[in-house]
N, C-alpha and C. Protein backbone atom coordinates (compact mmCIF):
# COMPACT_ATOMS: atom_id res chain seq x y z
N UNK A 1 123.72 97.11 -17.88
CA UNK A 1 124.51 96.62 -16.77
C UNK A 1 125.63 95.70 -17.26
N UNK A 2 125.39 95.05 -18.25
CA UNK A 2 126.23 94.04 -18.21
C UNK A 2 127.50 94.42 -19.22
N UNK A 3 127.19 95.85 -20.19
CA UNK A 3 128.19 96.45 -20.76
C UNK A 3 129.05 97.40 -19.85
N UNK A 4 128.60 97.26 -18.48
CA UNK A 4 129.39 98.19 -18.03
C UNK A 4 130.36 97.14 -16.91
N UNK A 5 129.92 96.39 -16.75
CA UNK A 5 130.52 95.08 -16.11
C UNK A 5 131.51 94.65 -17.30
N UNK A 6 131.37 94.07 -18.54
CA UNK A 6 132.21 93.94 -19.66
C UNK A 6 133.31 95.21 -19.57
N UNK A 7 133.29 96.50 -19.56
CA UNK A 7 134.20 97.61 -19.86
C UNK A 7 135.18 97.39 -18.53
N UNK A 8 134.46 97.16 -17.56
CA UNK A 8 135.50 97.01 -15.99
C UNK A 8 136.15 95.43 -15.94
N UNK A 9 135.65 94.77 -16.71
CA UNK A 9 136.31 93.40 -16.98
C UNK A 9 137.78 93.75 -17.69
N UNK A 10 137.71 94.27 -19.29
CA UNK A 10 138.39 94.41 -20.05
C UNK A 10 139.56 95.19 -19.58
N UNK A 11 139.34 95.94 -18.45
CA UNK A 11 140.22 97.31 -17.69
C UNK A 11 141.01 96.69 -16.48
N UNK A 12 140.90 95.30 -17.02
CA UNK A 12 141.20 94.76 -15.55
C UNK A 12 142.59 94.62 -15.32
N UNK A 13 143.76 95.12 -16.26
CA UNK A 13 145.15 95.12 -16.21
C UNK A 13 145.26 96.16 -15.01
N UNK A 14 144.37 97.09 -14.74
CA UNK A 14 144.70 98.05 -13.81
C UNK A 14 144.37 97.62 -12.74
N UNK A 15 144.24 96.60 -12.00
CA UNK A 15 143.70 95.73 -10.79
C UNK A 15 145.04 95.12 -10.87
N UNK A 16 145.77 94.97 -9.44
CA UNK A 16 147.05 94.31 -9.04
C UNK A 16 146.31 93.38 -8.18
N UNK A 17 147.79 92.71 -8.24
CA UNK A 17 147.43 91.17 -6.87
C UNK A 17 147.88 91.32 -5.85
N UNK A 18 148.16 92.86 -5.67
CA UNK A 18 148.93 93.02 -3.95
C UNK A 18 148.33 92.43 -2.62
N UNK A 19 147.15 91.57 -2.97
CA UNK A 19 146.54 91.74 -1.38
C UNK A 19 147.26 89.92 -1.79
N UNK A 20 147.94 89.26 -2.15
CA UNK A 20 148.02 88.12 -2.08
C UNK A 20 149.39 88.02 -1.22
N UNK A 21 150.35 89.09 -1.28
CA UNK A 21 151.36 89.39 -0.71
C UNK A 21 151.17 88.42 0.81
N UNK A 22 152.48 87.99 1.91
CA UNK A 22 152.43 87.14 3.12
C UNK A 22 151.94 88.57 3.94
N UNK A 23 152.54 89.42 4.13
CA UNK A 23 152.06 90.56 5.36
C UNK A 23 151.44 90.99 4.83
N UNK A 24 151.67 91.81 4.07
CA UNK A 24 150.93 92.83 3.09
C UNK A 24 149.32 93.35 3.56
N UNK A 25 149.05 92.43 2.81
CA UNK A 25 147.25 92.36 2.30
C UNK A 25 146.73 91.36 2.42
N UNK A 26 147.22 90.28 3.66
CA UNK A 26 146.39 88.71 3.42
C UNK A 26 145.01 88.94 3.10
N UNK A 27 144.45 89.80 3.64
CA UNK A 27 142.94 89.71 4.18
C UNK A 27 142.51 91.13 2.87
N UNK A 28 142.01 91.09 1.73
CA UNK A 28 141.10 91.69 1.08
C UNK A 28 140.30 92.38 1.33
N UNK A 29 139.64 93.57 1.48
CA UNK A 29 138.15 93.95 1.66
C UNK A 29 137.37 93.22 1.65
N UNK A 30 135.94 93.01 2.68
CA UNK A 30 135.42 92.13 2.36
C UNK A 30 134.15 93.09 0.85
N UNK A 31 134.66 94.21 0.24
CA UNK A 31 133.64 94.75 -0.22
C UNK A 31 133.99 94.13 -1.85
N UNK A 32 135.35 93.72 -1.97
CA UNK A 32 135.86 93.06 -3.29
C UNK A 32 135.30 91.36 -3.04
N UNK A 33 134.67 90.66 -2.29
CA UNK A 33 134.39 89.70 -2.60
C UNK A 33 132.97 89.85 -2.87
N UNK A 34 132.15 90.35 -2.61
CA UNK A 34 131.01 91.18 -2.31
C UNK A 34 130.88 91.48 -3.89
N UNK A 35 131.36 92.30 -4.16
CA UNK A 35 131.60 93.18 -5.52
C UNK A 35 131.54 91.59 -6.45
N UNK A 36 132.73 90.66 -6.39
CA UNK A 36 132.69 89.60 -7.68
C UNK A 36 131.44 88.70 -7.17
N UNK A 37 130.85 88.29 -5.98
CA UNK A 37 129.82 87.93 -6.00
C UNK A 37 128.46 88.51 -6.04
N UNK A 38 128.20 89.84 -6.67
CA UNK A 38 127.14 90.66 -7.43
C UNK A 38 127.70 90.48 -8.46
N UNK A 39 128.81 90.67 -9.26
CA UNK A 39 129.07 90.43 -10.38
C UNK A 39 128.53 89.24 -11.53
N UNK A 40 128.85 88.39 -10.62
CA UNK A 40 128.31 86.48 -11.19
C UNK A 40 127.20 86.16 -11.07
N UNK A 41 126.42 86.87 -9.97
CA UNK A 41 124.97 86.42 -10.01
C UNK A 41 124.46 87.88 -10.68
N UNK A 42 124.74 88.97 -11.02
CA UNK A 42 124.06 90.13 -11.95
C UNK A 42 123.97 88.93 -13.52
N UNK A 43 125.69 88.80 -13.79
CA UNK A 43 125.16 87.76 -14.99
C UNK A 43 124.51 86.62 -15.28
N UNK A 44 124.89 85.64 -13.98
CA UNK A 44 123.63 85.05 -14.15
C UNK A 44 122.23 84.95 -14.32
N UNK A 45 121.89 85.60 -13.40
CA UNK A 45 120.13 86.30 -13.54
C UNK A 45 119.94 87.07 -14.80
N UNK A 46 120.82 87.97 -15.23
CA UNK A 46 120.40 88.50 -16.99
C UNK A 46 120.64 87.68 -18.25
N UNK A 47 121.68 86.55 -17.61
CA UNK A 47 122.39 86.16 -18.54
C UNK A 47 122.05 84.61 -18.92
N UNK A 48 122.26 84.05 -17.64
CA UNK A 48 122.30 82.58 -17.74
C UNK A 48 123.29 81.83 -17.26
N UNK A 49 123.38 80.76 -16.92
CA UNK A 49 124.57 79.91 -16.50
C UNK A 49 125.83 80.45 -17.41
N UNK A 50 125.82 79.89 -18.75
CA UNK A 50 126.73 79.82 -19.88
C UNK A 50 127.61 81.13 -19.84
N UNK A 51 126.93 82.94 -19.82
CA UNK A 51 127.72 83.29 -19.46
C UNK A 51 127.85 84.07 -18.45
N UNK A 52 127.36 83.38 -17.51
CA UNK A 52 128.44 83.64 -15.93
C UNK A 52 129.13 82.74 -15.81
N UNK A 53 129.94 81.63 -16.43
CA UNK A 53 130.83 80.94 -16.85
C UNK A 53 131.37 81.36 -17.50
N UNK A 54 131.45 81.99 -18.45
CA UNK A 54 132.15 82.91 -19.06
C UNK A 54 132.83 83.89 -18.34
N UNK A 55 131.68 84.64 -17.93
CA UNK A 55 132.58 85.55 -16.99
C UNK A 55 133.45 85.23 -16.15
N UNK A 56 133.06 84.02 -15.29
CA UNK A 56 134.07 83.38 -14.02
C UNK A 56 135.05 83.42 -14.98
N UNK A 57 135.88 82.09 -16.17
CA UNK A 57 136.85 82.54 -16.64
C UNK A 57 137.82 83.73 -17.18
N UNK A 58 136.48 84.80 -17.76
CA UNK A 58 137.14 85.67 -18.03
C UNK A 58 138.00 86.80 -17.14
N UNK A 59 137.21 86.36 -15.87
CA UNK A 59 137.99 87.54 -14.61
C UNK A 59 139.23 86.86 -14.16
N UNK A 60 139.19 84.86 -14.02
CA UNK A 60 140.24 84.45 -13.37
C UNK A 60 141.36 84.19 -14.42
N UNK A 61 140.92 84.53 -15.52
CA UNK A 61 142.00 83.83 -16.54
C UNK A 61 143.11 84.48 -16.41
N UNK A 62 143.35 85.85 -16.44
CA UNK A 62 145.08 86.58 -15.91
C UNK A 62 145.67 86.32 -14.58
N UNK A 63 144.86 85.20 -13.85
CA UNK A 63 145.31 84.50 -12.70
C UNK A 63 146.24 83.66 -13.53
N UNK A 64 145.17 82.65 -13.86
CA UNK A 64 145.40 81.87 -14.57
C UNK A 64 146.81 81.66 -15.68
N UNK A 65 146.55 82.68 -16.02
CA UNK A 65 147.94 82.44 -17.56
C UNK A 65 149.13 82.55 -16.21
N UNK A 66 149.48 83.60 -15.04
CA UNK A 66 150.26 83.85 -14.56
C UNK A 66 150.75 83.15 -13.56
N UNK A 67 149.90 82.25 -13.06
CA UNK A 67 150.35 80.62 -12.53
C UNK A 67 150.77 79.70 -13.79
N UNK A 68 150.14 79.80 -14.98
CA UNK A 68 150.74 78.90 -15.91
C UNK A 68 152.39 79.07 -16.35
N UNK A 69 152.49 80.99 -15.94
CA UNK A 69 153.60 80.89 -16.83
C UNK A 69 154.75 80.75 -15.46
N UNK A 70 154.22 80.67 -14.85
CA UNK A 70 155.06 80.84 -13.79
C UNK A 70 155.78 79.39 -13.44
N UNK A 71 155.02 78.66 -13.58
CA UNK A 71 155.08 77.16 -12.91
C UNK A 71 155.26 76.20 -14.21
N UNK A 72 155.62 76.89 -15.61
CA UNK A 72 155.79 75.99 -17.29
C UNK A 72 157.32 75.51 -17.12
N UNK A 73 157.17 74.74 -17.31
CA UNK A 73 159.16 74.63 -17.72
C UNK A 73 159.78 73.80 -16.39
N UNK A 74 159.25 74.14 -15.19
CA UNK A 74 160.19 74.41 -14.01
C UNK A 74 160.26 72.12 -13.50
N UNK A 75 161.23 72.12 -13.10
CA UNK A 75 161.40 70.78 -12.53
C UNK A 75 160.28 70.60 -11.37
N UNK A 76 159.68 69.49 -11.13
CA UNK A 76 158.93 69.16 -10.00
C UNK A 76 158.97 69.85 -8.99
N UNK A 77 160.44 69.69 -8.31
CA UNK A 77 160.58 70.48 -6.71
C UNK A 77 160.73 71.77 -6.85
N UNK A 78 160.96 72.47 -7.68
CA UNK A 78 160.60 73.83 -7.91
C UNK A 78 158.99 74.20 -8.21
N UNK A 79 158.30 73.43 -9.00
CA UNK A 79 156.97 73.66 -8.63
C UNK A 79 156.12 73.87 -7.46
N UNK A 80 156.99 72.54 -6.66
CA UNK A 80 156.41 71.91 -5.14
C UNK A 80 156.72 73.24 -4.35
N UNK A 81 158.22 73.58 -4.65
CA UNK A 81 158.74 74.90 -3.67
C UNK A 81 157.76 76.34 -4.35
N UNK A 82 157.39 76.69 -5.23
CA UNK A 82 156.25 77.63 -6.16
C UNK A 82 155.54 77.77 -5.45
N UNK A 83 154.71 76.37 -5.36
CA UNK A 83 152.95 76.23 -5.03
C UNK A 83 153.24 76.57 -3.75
N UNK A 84 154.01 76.34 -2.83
CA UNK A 84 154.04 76.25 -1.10
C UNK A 84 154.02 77.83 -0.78
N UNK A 85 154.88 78.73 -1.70
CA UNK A 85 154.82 79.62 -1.66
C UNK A 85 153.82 80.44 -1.92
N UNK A 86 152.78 79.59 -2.68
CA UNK A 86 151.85 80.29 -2.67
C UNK A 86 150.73 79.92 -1.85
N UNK A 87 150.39 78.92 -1.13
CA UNK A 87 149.33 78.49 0.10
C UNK A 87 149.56 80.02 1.07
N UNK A 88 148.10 79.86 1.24
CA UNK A 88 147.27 81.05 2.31
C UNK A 88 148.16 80.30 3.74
N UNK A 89 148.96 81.38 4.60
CA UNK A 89 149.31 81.08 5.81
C UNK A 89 148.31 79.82 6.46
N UNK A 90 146.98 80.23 6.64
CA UNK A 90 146.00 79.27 7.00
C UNK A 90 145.61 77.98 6.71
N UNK A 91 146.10 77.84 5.37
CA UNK A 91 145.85 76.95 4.59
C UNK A 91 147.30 75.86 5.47
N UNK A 92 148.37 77.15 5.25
CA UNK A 92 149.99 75.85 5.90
C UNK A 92 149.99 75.80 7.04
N UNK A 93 149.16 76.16 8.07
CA UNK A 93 149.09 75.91 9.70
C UNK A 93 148.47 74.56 9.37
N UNK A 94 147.02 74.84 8.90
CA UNK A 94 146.15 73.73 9.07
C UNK A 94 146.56 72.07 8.70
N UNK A 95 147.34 72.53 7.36
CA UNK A 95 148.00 71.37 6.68
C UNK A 95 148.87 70.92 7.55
N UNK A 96 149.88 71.86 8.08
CA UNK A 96 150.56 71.45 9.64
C UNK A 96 150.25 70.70 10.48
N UNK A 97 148.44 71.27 10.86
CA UNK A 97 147.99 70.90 11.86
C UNK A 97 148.57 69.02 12.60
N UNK A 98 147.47 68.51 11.99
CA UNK A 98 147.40 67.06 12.27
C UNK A 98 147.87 66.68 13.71
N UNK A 99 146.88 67.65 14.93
CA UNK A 99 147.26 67.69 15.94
C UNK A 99 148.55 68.57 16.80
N UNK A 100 149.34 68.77 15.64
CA UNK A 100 150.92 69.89 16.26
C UNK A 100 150.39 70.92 16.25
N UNK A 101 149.12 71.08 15.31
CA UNK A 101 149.04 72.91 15.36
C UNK A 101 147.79 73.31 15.48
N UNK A 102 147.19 73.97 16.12
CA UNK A 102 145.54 74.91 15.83
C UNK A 102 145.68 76.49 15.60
N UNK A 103 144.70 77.01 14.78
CA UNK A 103 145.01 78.62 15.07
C UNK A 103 143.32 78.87 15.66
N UNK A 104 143.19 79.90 16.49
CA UNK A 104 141.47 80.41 16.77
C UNK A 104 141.75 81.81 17.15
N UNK A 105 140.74 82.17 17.09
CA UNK A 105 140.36 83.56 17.39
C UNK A 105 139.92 83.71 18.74
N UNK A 106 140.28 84.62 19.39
CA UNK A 106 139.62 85.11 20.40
C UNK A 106 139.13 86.43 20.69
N UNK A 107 138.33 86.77 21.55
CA UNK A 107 137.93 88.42 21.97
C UNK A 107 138.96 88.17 23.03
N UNK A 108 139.76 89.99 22.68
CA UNK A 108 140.80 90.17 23.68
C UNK A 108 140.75 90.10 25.35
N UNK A 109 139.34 90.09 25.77
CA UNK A 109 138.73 90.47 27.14
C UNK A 109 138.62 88.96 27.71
N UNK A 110 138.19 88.13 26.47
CA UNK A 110 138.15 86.92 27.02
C UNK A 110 139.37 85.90 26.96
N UNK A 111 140.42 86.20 26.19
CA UNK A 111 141.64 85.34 26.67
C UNK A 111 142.45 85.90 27.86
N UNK A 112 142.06 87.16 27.92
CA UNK A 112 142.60 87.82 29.00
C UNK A 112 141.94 87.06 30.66
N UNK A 113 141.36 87.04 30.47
CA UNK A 113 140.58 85.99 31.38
C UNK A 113 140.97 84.83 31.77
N UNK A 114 140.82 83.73 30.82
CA UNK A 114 140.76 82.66 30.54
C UNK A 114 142.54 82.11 30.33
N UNK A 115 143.10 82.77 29.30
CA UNK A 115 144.58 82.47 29.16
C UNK A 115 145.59 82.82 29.06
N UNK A 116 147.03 82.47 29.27
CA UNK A 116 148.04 84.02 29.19
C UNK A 116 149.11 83.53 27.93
N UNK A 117 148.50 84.43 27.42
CA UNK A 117 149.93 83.93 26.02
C UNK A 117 150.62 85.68 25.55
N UNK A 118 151.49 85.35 24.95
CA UNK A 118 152.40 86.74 24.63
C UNK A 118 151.34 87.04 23.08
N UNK A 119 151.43 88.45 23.51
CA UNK A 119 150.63 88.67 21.89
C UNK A 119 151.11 90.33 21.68
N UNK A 120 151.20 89.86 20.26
CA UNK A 120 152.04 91.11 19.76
C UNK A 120 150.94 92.16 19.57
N UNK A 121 151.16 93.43 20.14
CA UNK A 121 149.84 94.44 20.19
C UNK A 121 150.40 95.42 18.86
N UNK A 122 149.34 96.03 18.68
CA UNK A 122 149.40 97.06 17.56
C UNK A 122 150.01 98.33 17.90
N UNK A 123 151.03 98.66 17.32
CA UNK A 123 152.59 99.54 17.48
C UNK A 123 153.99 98.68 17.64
N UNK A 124 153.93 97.09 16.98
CA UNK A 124 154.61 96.50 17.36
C UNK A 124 155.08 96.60 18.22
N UNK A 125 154.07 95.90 19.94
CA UNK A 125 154.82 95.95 21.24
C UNK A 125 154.56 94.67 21.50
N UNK A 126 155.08 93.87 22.46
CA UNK A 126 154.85 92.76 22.42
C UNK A 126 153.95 92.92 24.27
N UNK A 127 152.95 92.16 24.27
CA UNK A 127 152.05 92.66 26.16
C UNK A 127 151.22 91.72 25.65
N UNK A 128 150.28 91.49 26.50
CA UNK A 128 149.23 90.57 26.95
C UNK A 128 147.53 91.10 26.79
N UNK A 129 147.00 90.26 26.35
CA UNK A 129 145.45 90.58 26.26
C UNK A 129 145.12 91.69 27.45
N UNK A 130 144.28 92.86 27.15
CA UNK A 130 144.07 92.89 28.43
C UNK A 130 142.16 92.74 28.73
N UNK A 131 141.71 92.67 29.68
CA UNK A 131 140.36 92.69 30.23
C UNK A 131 139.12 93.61 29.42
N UNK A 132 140.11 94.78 29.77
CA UNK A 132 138.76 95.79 29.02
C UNK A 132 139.41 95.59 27.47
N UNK A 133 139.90 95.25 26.78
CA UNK A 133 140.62 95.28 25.29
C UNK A 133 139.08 94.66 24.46
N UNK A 134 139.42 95.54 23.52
CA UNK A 134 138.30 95.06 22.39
C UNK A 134 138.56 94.85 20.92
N UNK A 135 139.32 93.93 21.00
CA UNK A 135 140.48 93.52 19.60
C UNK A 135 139.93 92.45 19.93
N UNK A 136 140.50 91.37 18.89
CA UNK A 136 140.52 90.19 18.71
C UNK A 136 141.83 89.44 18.39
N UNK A 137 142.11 88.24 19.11
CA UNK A 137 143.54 87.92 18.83
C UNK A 137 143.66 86.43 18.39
N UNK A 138 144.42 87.05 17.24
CA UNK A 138 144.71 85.01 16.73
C UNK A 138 145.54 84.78 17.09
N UNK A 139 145.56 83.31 17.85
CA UNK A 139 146.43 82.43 18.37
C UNK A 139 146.52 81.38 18.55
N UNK A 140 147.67 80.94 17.66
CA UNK A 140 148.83 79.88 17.42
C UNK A 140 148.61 79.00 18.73
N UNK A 141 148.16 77.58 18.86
CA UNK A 141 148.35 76.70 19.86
C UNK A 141 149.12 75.64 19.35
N UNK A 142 149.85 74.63 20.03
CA UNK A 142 150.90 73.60 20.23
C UNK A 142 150.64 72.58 20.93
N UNK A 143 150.20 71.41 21.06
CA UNK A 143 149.69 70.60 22.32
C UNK A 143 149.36 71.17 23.53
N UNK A 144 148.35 72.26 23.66
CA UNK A 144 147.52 73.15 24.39
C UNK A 144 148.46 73.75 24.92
N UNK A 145 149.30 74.49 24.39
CA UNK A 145 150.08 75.67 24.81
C UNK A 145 150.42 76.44 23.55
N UNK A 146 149.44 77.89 24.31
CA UNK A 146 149.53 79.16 23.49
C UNK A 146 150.96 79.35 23.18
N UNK A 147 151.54 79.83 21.88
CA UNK A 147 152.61 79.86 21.07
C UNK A 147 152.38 81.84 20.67
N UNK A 148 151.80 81.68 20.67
CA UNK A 148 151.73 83.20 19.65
C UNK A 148 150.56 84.13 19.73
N UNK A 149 150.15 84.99 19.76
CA UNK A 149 148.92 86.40 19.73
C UNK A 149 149.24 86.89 18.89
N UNK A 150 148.61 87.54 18.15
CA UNK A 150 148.50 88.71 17.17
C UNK A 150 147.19 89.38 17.18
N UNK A 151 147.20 90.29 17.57
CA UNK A 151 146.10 91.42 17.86
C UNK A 151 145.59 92.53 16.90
N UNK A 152 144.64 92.13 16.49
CA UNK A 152 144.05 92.66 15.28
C UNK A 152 142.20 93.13 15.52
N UNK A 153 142.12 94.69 15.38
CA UNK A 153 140.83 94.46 15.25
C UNK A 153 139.50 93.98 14.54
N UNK A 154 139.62 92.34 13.67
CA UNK A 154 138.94 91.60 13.18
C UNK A 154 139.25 90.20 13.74
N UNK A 155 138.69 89.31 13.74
CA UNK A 155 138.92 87.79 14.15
C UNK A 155 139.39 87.35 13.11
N UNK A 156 139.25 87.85 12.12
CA UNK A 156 139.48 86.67 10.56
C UNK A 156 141.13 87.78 10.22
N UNK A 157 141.60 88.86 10.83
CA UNK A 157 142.30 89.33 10.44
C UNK A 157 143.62 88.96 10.79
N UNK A 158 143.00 88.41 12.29
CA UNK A 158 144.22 88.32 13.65
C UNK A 158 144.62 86.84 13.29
N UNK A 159 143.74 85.94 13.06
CA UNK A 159 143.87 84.65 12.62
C UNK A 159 144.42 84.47 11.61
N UNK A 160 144.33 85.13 10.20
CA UNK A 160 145.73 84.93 9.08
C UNK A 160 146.94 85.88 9.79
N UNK A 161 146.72 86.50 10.42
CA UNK A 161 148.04 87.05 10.78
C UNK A 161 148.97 86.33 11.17
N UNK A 162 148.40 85.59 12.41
CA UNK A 162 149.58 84.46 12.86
C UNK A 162 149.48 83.58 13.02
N UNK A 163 148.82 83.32 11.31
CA UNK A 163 149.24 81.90 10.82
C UNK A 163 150.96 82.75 9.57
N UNK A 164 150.16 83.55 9.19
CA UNK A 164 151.53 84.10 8.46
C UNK A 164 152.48 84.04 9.40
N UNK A 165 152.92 84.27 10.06
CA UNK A 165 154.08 84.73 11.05
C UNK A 165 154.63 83.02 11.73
N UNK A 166 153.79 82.67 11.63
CA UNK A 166 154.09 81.07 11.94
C UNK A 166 154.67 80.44 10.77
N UNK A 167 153.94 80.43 9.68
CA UNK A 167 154.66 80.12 7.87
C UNK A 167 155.76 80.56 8.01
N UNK A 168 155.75 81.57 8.60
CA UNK A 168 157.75 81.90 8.33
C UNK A 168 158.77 81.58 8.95
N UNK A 169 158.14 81.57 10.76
CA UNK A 169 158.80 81.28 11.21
C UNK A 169 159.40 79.54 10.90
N UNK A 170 158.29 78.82 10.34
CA UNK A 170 158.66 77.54 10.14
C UNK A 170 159.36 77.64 8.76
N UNK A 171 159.73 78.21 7.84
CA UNK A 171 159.59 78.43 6.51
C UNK A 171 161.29 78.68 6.77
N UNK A 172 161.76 79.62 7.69
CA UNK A 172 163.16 80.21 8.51
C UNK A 172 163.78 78.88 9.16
N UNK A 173 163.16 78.27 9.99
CA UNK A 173 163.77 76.90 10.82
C UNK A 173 162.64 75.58 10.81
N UNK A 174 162.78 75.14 9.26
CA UNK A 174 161.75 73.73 9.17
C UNK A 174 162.48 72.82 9.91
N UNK A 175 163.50 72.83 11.19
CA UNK A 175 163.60 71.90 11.63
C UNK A 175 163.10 71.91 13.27
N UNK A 176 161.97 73.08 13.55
CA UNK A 176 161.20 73.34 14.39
C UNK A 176 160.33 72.45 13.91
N UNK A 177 159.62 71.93 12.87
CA UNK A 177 158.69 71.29 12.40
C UNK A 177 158.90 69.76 13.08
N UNK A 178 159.75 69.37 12.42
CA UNK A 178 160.44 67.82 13.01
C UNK A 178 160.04 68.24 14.18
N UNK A 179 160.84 68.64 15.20
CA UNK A 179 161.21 68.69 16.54
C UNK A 179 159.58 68.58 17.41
N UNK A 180 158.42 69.69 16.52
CA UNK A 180 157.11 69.07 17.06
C UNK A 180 156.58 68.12 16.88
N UNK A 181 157.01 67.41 15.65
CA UNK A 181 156.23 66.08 15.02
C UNK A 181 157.08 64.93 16.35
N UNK A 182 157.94 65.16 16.40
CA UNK A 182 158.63 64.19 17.49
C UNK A 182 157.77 64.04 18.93
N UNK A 183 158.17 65.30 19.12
CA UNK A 183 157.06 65.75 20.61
C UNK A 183 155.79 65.29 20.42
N UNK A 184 155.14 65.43 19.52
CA UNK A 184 153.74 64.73 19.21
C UNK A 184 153.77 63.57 18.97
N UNK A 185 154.92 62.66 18.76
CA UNK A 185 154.95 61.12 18.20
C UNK A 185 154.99 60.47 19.95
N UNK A 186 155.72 61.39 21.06
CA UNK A 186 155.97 61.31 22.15
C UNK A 186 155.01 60.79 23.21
N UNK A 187 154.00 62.29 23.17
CA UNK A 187 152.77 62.53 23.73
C UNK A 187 151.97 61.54 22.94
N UNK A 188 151.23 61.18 22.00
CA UNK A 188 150.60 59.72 21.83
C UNK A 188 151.23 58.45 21.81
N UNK A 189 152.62 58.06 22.09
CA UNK A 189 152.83 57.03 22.70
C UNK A 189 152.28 57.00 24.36
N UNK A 190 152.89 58.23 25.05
CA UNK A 190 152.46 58.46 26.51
C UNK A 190 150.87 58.08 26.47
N UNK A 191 150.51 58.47 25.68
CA UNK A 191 148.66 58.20 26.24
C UNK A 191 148.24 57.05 25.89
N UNK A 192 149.12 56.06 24.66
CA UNK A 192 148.68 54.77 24.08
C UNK A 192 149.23 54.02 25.72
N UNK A 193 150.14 54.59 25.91
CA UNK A 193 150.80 53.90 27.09
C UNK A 193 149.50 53.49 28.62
N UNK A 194 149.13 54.67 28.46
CA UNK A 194 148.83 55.16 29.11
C UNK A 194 147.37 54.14 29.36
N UNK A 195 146.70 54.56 28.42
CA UNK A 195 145.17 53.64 27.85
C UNK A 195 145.64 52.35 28.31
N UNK A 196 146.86 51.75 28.16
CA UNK A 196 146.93 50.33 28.15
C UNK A 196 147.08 49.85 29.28
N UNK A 197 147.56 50.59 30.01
CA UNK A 197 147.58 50.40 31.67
C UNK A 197 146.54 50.19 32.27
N UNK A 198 145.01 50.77 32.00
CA UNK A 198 144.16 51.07 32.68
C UNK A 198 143.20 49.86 32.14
C-alpha cells in the first residue's frame, strides 16, 4: 500500500490547482479530501507519526515552493496584494464581517417563506427562492438585509459562491466597503444613543 501511495505521490506534477481558481472550482470534491485523509492515516497506522509527516510535507511541498516563489523578492504591499488574492471568498466576507457582513445557507423552500432576497438561479437568471425549490441558497446579509442569493444545489456550494461574487464585487468598488463601515459606525452610535436614553 504504501508503495503505491509513494508512486501517486511522485506523479503528482500531473495534479493541477484548478479548483483554487475564484469561480472556477472553489468547492473541490468532497472525494479528494476524503482520498488525502485515507492517505495520512493509511500512513500513519502502517507507518507512524514520523512518516505521515513526511508525507504531509511531501504532498504540500509543490504548494509550498509555489507560494515561496511567488511571494520571494516582492515589496510588502505586493505580498499583502498576493496573499488577499489568495484568501478563500469565505475567508474575505468573514474577515469583512465584524458585523457589516454574514453569509448562511438556506433551503430554497424555506427562505422562500421566511425572506425575499434576489437570487441568481441556475441558467444565469436572476428570480426568487421558490416554495417547492430544492436547492440551497447562499446569502450575503448587511445589517439584516439580504444583499445577494446564489442558488446552488449544495449549502457549502451556494455559500462560497456568494461570498466569491461579493470578493469581487468589493475587490471592483472597495469604496462600497467604507461606505458600509460608515453605515455601521452610524447604526451603533444610534443604539449607544439609544441605550442611553433609557
Amino acid at each position: 500500500m504504501i508503495l503505491k501511495i509513494d508512486i501517486l505521490l511522485r506523479n503528482r506534477t500531473s495534479f493541477s490547482l484548478q479548483f483554487i481558481s475564484p469561480f472556477g472550482t472553489l468547492d473541490p470534491p468532497k472525494c479528494l479530501s476524503d482520498i488525502v485523509e485515507a492517505v495520512f492515516g493509511a500512513v500513519f497506522v502502517d507507518a507512524g507519526l514520523v512518516a505521515a509527516t513526511n508525507t504531509v510535507e511531501h504532498m504540500l511541498r509543490p504548494i509550498l515552493d509555489a507560494l515561496t516563489t511567488a511571494l520571494t523578492g516582492m515589496v510588502t504591499d505586493d505580498v499583502q496584494s498576493r496573499a488577499r488574492a489568495m484568501v478563500h471568498p469565505k475567508q474575505y466576507v468573514h474577515e469583512l464581517g465584524g458585523g457589516i457582513m454574514s453569509v448562511k445557507s438556506w433551503r430554497e423552500e424555506v427562505l422562500a417563506i421566511k425572506r425575499s432576497c434576489p437570487v441568481w438561479k441556475d441558467g444565469g437568471l436572476w428570480g426568487e427562492a421558490q416554495r417547492d425549490g430544492s436547492n440551497h441558497i447562499g446569502v450575503i446579509e448587511s445589517f439584516g438585509i439580504d444583499i445577494i442569493g446564489i442558488e446552488e444545489k449544495s449549502s457549502h456550494v451556494a455559500r462560497n459562491r456568494a461570498c466569491a461574487i461579493t470578493m469581487e464585487v468589493f475587490e471592483r468598488n472597495p469604496e462600497l466597503i467604507e461606505k458600509l463601515k460608515c453605515f455601521g459606525s452610524l447604526i451603533q452610535h444610534k443604539e449607544h444613543d439609544a441605550s442611553d436614553d433609557e
